[in-house]
N, C-alpha and C. Protein backbone atom coordinates (compact mmCIF):
# COMPACT_ATOMS: atom_id res chain seq x y z
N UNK A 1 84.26 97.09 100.46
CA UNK A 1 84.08 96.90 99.04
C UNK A 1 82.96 97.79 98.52
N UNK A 2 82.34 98.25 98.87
CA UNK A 2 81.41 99.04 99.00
C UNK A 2 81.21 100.15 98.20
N UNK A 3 82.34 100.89 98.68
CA UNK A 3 82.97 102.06 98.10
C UNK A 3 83.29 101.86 96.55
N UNK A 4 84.03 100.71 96.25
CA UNK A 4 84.80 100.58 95.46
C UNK A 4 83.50 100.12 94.34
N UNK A 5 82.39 99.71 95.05
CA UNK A 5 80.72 99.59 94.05
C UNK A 5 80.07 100.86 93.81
N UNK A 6 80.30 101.59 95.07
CA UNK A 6 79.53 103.16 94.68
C UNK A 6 79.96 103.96 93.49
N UNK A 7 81.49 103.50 93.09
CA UNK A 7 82.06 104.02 92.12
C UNK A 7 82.20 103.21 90.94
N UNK A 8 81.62 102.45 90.71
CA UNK A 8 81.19 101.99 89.48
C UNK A 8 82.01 101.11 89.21
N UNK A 9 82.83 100.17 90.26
CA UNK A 9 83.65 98.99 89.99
C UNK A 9 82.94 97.86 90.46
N UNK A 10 83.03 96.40 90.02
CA UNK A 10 83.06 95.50 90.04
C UNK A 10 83.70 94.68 90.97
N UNK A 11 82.35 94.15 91.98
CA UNK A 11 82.89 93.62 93.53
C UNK A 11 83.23 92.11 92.53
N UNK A 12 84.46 91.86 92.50
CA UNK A 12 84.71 90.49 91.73
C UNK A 12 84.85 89.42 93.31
N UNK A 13 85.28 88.69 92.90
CA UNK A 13 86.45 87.93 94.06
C UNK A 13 87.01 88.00 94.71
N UNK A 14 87.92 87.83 93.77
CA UNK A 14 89.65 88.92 94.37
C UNK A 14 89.49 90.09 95.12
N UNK A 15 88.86 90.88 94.85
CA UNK A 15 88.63 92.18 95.33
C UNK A 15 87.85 91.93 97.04
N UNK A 16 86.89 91.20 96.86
CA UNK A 16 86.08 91.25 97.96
C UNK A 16 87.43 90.06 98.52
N UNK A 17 88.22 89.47 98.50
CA UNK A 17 88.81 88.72 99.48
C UNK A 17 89.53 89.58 100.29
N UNK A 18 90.79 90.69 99.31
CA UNK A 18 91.14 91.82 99.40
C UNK A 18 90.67 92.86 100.64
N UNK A 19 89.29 93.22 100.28
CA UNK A 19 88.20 93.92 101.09
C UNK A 19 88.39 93.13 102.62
N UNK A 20 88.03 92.14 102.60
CA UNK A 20 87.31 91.10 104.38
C UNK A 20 88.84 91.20 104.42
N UNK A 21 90.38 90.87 104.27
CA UNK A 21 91.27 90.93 104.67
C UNK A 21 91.60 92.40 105.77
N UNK A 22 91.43 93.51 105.11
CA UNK A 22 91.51 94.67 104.93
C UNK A 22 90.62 95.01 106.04
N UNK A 23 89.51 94.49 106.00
CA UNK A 23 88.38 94.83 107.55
C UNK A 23 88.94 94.44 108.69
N UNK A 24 89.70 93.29 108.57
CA UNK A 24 89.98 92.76 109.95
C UNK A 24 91.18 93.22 110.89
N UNK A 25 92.16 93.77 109.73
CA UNK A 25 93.21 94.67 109.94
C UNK A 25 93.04 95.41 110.89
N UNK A 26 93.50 95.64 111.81
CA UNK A 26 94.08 96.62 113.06
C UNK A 26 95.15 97.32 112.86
N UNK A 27 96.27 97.11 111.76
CA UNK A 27 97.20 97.45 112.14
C UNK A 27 97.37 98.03 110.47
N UNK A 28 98.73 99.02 110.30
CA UNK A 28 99.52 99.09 108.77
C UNK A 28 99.64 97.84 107.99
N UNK A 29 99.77 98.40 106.81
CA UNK A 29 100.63 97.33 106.10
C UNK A 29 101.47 97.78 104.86
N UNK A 30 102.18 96.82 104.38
CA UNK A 30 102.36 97.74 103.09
C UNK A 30 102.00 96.10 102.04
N UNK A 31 101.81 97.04 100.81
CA UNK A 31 101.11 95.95 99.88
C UNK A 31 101.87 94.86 99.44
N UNK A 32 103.00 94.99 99.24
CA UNK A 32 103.80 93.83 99.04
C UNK A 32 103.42 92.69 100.51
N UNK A 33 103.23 92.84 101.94
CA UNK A 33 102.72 92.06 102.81
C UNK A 33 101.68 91.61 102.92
N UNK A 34 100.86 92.51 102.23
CA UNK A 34 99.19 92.03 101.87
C UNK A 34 99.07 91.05 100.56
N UNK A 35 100.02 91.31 99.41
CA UNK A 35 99.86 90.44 98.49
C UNK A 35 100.45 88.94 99.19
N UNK A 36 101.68 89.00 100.38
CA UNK A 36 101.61 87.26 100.73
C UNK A 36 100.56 87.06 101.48
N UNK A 37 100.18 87.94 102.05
CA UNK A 37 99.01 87.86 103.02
C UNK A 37 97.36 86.76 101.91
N UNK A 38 97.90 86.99 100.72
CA UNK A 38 96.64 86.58 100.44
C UNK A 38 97.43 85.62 98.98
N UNK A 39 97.42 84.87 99.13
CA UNK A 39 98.18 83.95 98.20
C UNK A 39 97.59 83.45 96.49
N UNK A 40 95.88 83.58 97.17
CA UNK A 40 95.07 83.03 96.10
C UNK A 40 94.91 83.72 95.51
N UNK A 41 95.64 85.10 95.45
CA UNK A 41 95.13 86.50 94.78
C UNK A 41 96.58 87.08 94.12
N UNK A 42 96.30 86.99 92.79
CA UNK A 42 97.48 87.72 92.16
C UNK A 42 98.14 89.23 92.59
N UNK A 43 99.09 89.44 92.70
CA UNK A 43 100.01 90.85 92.54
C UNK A 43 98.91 91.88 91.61
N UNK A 44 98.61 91.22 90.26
CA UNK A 44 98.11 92.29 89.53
C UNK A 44 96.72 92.52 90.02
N UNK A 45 96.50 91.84 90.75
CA UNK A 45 94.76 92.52 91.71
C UNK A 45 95.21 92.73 92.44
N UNK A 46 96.19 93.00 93.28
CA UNK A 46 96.15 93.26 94.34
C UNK A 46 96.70 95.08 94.46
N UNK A 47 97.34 95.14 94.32
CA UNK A 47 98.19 96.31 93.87
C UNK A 47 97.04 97.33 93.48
N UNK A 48 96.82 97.18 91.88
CA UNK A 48 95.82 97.78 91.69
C UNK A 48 94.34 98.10 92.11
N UNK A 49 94.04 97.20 93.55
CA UNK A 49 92.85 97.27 94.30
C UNK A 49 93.51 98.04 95.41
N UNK A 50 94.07 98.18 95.86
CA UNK A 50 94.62 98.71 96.71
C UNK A 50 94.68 100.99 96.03
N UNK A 51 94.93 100.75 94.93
CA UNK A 51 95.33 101.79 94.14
C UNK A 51 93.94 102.83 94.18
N UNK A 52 92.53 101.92 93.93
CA UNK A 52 91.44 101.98 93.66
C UNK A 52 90.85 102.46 95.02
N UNK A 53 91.39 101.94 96.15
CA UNK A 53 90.91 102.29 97.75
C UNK A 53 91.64 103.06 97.98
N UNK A 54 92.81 103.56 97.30
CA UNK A 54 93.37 104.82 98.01
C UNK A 54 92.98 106.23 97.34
N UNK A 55 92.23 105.65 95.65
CA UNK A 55 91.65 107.35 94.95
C UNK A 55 90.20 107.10 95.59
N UNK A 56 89.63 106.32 96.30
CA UNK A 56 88.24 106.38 96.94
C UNK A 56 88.80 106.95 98.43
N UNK A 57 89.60 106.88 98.70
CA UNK A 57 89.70 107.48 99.95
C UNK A 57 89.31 106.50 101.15
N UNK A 58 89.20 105.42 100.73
CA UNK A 58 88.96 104.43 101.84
C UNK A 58 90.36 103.34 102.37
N UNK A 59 91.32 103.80 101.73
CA UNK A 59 92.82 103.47 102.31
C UNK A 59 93.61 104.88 102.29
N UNK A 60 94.38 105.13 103.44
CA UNK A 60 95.43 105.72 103.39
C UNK A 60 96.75 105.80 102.95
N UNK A 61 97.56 106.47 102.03
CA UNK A 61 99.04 106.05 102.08
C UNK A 61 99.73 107.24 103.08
N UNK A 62 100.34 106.24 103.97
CA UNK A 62 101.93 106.80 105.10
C UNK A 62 103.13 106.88 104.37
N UNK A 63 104.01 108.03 104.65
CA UNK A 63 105.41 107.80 104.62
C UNK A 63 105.62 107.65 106.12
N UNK A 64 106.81 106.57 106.44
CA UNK A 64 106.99 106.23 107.38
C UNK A 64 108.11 106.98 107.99
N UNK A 65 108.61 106.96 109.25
CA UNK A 65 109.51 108.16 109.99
C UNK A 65 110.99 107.82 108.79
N UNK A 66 111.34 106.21 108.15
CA UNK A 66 112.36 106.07 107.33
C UNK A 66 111.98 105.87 105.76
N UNK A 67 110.31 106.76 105.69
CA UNK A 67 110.53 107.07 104.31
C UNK A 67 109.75 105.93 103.13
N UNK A 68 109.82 105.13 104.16
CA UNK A 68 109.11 103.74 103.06
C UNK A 68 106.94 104.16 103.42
N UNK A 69 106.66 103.18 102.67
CA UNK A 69 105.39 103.31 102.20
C UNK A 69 104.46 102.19 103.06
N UNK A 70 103.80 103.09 103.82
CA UNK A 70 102.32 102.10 104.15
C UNK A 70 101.36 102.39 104.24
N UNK A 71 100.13 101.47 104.55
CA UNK A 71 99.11 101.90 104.06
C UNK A 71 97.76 101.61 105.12
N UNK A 72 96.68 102.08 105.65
CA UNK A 72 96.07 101.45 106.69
C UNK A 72 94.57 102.28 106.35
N UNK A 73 93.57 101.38 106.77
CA UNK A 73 92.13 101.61 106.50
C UNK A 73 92.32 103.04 106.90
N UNK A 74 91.13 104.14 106.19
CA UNK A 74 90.97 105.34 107.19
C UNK A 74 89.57 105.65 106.99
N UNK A 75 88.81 106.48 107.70
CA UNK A 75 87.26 106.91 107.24
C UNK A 75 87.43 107.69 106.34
N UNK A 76 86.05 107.25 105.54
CA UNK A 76 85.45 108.23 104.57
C UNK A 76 84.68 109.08 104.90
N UNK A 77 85.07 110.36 103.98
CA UNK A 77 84.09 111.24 104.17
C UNK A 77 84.38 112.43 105.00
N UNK A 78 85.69 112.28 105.58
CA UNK A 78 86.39 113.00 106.48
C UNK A 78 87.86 113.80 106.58
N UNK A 79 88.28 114.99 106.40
CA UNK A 79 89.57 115.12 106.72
C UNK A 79 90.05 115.06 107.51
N UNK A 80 91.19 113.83 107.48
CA UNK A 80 92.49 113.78 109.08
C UNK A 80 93.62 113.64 108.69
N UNK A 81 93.98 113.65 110.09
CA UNK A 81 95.59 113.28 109.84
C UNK A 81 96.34 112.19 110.77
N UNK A 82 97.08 111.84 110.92
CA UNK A 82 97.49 110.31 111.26
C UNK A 82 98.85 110.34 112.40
N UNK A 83 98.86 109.62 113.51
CA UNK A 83 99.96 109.11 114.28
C UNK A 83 100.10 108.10 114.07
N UNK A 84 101.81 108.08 113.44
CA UNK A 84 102.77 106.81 113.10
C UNK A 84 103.28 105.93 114.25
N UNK A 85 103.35 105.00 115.04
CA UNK A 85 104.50 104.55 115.84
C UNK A 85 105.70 104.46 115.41
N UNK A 86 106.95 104.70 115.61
CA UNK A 86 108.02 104.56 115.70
C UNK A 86 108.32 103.22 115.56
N UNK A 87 107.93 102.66 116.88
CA UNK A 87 108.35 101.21 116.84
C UNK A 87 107.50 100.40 116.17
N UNK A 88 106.08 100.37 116.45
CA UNK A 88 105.32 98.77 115.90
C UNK A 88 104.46 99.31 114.34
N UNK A 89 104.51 100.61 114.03
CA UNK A 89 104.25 101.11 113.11
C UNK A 89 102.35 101.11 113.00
N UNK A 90 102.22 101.35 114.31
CA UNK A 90 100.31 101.39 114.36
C UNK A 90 100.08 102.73 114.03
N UNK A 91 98.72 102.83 112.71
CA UNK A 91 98.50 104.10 112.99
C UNK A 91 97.28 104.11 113.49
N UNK A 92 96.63 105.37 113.67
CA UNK A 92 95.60 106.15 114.42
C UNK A 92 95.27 107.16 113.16
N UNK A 93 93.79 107.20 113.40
CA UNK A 93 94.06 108.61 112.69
C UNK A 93 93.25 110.05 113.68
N UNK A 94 93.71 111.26 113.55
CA UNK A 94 93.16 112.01 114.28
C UNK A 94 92.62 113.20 114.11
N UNK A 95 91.83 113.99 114.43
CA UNK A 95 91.03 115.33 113.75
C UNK A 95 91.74 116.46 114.70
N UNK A 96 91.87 117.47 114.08
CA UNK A 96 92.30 118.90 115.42
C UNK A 96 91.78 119.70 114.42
N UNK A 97 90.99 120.30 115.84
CA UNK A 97 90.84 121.74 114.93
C UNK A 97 92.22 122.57 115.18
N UNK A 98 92.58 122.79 115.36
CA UNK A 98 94.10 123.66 115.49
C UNK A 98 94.92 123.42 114.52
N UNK A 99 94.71 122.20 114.34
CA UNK A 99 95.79 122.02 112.84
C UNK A 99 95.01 122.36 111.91
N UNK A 100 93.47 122.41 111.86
CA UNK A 100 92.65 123.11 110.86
C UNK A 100 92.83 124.25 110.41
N UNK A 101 92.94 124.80 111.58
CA UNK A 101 92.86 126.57 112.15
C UNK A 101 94.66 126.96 111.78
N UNK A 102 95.56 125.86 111.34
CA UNK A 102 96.80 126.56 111.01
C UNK A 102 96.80 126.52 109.88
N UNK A 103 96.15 125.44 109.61
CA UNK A 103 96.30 125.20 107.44
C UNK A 103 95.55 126.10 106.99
N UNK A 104 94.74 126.24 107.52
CA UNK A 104 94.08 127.63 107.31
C UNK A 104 94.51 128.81 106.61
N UNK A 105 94.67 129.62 108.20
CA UNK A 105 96.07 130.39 107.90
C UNK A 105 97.10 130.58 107.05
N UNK A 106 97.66 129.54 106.80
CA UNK A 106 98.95 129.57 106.33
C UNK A 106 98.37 129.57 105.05
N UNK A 107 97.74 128.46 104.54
CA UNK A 107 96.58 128.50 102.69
C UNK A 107 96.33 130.22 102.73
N UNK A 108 96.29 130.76 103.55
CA UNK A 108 95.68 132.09 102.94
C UNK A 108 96.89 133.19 102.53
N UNK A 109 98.14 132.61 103.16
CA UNK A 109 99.19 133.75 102.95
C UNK A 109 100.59 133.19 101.75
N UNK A 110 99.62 131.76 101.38
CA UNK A 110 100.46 131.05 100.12
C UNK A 110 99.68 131.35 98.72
N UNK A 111 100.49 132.15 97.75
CA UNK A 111 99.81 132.46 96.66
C UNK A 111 99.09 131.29 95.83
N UNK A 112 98.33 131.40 95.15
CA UNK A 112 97.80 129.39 94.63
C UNK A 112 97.01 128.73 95.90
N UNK A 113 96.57 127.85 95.17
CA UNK A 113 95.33 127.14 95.78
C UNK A 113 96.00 126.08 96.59
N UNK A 114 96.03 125.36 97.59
CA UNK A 114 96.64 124.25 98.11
C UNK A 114 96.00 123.58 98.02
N UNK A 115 96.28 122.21 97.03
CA UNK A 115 95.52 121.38 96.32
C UNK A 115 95.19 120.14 97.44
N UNK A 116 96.17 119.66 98.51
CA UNK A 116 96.08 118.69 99.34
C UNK A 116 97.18 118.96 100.34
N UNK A 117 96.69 118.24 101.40
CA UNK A 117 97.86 118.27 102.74
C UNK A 117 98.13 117.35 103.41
N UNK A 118 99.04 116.89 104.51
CA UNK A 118 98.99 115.77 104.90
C UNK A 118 99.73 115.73 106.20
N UNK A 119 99.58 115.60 107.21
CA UNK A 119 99.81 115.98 108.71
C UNK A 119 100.60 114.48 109.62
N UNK A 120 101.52 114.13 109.24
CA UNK A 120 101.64 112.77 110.41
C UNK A 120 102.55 113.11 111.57
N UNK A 121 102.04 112.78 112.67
CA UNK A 121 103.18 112.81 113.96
C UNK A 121 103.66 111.39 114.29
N UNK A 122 104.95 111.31 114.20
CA UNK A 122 105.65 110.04 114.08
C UNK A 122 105.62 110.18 116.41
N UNK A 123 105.28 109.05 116.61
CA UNK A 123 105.39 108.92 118.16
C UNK A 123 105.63 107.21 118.73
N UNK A 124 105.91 107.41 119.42
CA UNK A 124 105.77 105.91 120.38
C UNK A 124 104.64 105.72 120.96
N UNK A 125 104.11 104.90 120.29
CA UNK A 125 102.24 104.69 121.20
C UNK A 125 102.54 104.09 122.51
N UNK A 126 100.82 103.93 123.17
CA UNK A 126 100.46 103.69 124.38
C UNK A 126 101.44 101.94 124.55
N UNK A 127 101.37 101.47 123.52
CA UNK A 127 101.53 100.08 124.02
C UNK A 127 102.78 99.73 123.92
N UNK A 128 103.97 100.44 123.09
CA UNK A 128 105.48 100.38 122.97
C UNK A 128 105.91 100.81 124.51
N UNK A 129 106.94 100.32 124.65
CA UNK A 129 107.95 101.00 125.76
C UNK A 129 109.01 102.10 124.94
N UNK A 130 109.06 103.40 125.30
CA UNK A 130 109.52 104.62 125.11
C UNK A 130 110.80 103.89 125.85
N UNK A 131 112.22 105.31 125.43
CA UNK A 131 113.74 105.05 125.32
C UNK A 131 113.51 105.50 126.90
N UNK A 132 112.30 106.58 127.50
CA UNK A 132 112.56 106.92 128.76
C UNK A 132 112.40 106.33 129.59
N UNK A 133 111.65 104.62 129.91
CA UNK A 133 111.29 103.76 130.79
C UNK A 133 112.39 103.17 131.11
């Protein structure tokens, strides 16, 4: 919630329930699961707090390997990029310089400024069983 004070919003209630939900999280979500997730808290806070942590940069939005929308804590202050699971839909997020060192590159031989980017490798994590076991 923090963030969402550094920028000149109002730690209400709702918001900070929102927030401690959101800390304890390990895993994705998407907001329609977070709004049952929290019952005492309207749709119209919820949504829009969520909206507020993703232009602070302290939530992520995923497209998922089929396209739908989720969303999972990420650090501030940092550029990364993210591994999807396939199956249980955990993300990670991860730094390379190599993928630095290609956006790079490539920004320099695209006419115009590249305003934003976004890197996900859809995989089967450590804890799924893969189609090859």
């Amino acid at each position: 919630m923090t963030v969402l004070e550094e920028l000149g919003y109002r730690a209400t209630a709702p918001r900070k329930t929102i927030a401690d939900l959101l800390e304890q999280r390990q895993d994705s979500f998407t907001v329609e699961a977070l709004s049952k997730e929290l019952p005492s808290v309207g749709r119209a806070t919820v949504f829009p707090t969520i909206k507020l942590l993703l232009e602070a940069g302290a939530v992520c939005k995923l497209a998922t390997i089929d396209g739908s929308q989720i969303y999972s804590l990420c650090a501030v202050g940092y550029h990364h990029h993210h591994s999807v699971c396939i199956q249980c839909g955990a993300v990670e997020e991860f730094r390379a310089a190599a993928v630095e060192r290609l956006i790079s590159a490539i920004s320099a031989e695209i006419p115009g400024e590249v305003m934003d980017r976004r890197t996900e490798l859809y995989v089967v994590c450590g804890f799924c069983p893969s189609d090859g076991e």
